[in-house]
N, C-alpha and C. Protein backbone atom coordinates (compact mmCIF):
# COMPACT_ATOMS: atom_id res chain seq x y z
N UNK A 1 96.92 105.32 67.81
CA UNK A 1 95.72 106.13 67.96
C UNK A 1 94.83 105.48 69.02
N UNK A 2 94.49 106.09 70.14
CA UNK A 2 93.38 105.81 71.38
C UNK A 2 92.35 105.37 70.38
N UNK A 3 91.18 104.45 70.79
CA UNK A 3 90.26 104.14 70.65
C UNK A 3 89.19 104.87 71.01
N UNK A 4 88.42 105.14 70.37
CA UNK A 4 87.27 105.89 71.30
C UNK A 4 86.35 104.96 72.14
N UNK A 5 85.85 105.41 73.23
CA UNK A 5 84.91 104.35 73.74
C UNK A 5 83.65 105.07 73.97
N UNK A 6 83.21 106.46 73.14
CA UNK A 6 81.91 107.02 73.37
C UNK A 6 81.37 107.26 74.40
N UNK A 7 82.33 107.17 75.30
CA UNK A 7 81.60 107.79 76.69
C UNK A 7 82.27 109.37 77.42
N UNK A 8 81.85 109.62 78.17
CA UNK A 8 82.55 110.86 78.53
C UNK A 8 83.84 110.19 79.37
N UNK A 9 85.00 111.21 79.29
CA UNK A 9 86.39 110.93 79.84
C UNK A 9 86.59 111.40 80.93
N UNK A 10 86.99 110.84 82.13
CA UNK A 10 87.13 111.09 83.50
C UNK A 10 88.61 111.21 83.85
N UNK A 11 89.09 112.74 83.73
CA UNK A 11 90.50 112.66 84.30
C UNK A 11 90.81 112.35 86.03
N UNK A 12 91.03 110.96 86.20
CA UNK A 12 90.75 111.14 88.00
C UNK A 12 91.60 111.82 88.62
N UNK A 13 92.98 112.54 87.75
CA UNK A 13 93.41 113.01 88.93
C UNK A 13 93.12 114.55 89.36
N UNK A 14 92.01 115.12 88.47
CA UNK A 14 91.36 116.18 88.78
C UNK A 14 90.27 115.69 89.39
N UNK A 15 89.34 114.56 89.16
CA UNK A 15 88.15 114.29 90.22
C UNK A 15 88.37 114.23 91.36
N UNK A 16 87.66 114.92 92.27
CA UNK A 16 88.29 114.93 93.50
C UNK A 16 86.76 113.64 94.72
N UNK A 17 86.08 113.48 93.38
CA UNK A 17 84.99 112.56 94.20
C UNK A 17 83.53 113.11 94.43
N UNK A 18 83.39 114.64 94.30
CA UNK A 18 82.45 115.27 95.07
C UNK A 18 81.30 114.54 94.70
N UNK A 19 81.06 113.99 93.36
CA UNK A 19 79.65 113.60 93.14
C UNK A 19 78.68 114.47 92.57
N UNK A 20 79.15 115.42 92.54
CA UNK A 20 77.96 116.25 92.00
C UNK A 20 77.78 116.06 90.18
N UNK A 21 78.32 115.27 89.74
CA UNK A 21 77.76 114.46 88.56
C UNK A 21 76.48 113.11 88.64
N UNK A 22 76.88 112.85 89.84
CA UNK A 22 75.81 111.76 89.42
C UNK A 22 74.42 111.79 89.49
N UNK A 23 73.99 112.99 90.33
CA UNK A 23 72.52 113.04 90.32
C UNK A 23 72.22 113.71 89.23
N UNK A 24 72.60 114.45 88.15
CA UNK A 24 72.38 115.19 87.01
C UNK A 24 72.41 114.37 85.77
N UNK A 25 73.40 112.67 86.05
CA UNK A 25 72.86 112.03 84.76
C UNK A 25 71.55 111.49 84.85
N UNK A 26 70.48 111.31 83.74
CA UNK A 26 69.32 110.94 83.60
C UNK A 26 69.17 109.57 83.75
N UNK A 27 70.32 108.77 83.52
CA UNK A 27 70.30 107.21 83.46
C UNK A 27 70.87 107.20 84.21
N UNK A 28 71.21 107.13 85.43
CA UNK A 28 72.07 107.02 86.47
C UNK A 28 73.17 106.23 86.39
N UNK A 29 73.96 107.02 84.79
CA UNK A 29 74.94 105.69 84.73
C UNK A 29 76.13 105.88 85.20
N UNK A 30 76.12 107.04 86.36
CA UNK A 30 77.56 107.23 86.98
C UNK A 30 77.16 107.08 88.71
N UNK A 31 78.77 106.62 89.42
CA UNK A 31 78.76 106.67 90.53
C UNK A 31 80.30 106.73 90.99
N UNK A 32 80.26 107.16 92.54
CA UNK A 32 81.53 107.69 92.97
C UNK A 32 81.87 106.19 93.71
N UNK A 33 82.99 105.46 93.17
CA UNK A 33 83.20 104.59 93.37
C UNK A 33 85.24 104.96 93.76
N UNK A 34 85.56 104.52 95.31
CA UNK A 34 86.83 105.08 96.24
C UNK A 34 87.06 106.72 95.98
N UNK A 35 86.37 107.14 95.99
CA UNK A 35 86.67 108.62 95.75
C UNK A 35 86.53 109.20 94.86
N UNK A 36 86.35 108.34 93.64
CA UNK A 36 86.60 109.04 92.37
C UNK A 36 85.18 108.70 90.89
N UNK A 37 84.75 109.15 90.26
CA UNK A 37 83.40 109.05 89.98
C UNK A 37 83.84 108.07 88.50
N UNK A 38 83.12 107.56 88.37
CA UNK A 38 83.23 106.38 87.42
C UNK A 38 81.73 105.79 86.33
N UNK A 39 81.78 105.74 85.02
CA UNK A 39 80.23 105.49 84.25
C UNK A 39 80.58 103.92 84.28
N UNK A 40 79.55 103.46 85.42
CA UNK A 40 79.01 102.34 85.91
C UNK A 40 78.14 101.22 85.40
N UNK A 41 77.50 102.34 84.55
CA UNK A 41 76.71 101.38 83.45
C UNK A 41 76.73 102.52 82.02
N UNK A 42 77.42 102.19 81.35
CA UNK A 42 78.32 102.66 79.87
C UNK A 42 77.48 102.09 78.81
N UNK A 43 76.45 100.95 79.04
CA UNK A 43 75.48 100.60 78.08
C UNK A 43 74.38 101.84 78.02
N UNK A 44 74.09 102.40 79.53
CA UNK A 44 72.61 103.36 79.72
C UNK A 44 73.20 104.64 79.55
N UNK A 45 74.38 104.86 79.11
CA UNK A 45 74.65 106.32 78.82
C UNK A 45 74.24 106.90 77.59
N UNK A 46 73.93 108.17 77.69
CA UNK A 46 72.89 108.62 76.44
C UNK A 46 73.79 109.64 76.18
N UNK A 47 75.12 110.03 76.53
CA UNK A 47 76.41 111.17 76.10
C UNK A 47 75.71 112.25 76.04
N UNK A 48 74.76 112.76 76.89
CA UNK A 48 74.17 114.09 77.10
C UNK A 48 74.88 114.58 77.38
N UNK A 49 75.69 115.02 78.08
CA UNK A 49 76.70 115.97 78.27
C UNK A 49 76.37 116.71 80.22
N UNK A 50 75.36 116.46 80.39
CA UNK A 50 75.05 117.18 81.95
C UNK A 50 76.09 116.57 83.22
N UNK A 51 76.87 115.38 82.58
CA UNK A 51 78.05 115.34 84.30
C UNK A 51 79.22 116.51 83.60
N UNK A 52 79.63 116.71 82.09
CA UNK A 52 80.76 117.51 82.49
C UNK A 52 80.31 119.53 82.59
N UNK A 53 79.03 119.32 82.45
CA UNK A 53 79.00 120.97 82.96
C UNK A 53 78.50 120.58 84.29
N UNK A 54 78.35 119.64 84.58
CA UNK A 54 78.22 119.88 86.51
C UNK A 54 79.20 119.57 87.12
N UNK A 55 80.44 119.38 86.34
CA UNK A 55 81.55 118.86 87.54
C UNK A 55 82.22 120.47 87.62
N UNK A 56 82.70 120.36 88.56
CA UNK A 56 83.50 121.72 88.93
C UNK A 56 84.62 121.86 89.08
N UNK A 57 85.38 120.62 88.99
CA UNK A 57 87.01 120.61 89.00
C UNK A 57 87.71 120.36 86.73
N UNK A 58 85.86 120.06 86.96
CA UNK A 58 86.72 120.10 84.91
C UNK A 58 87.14 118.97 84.27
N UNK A 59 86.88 117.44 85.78
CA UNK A 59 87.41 116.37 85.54
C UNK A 59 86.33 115.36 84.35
N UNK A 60 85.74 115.97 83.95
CA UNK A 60 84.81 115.17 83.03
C UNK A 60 84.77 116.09 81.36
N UNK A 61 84.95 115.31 80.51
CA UNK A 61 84.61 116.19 79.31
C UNK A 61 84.07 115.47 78.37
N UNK A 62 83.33 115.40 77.59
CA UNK A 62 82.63 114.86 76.21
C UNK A 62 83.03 115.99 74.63
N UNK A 63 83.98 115.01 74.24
CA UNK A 63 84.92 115.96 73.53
C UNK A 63 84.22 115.40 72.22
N UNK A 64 83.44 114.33 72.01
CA UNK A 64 83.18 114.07 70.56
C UNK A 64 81.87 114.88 70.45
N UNK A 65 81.11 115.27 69.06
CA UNK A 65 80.38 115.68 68.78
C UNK A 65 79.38 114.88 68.26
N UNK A 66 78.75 114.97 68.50
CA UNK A 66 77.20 113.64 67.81
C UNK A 66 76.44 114.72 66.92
N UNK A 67 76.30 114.31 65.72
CA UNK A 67 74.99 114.93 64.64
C UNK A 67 74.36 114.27 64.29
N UNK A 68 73.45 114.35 64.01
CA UNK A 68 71.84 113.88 64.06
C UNK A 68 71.65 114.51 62.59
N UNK A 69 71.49 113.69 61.57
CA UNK A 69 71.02 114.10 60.43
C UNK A 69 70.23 113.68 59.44
């Protein structure tokens, strides 16, 4: 069984690099590092979810669910 590591999952071989995730996280904890976008600082991620509805190839997803109760 994979481990979870609570961050969002980056399939790179659908990232094609564009970047248009990283100005939409709030903590700027992603960057396009050789082409391909990468969470850079994984401590300041808050798993909002705004890089995988801004990526456009689909290469980002946040598949776990967080409840607050």
């Amino acid at each position: 069984m994979e481990e979870s590591t609570g961050l969002p999952e980056i399939n790179l071989d659908d990232c094609d690099g564009c970047g248009e995730c990283v100005p939409v996280c709030p903590v700027e904890a992603l960057t396009v590092v050789d082409h391909k976008v990468t969470v850079t600082k994984s401590d300041d991620c808050q798993y909002c979810g705004n890089c995988e509805e801004a990526c456009p190839t689909n290469a980002i997803s946040c598949p776990y669910e967080i409840v607050l109760g």
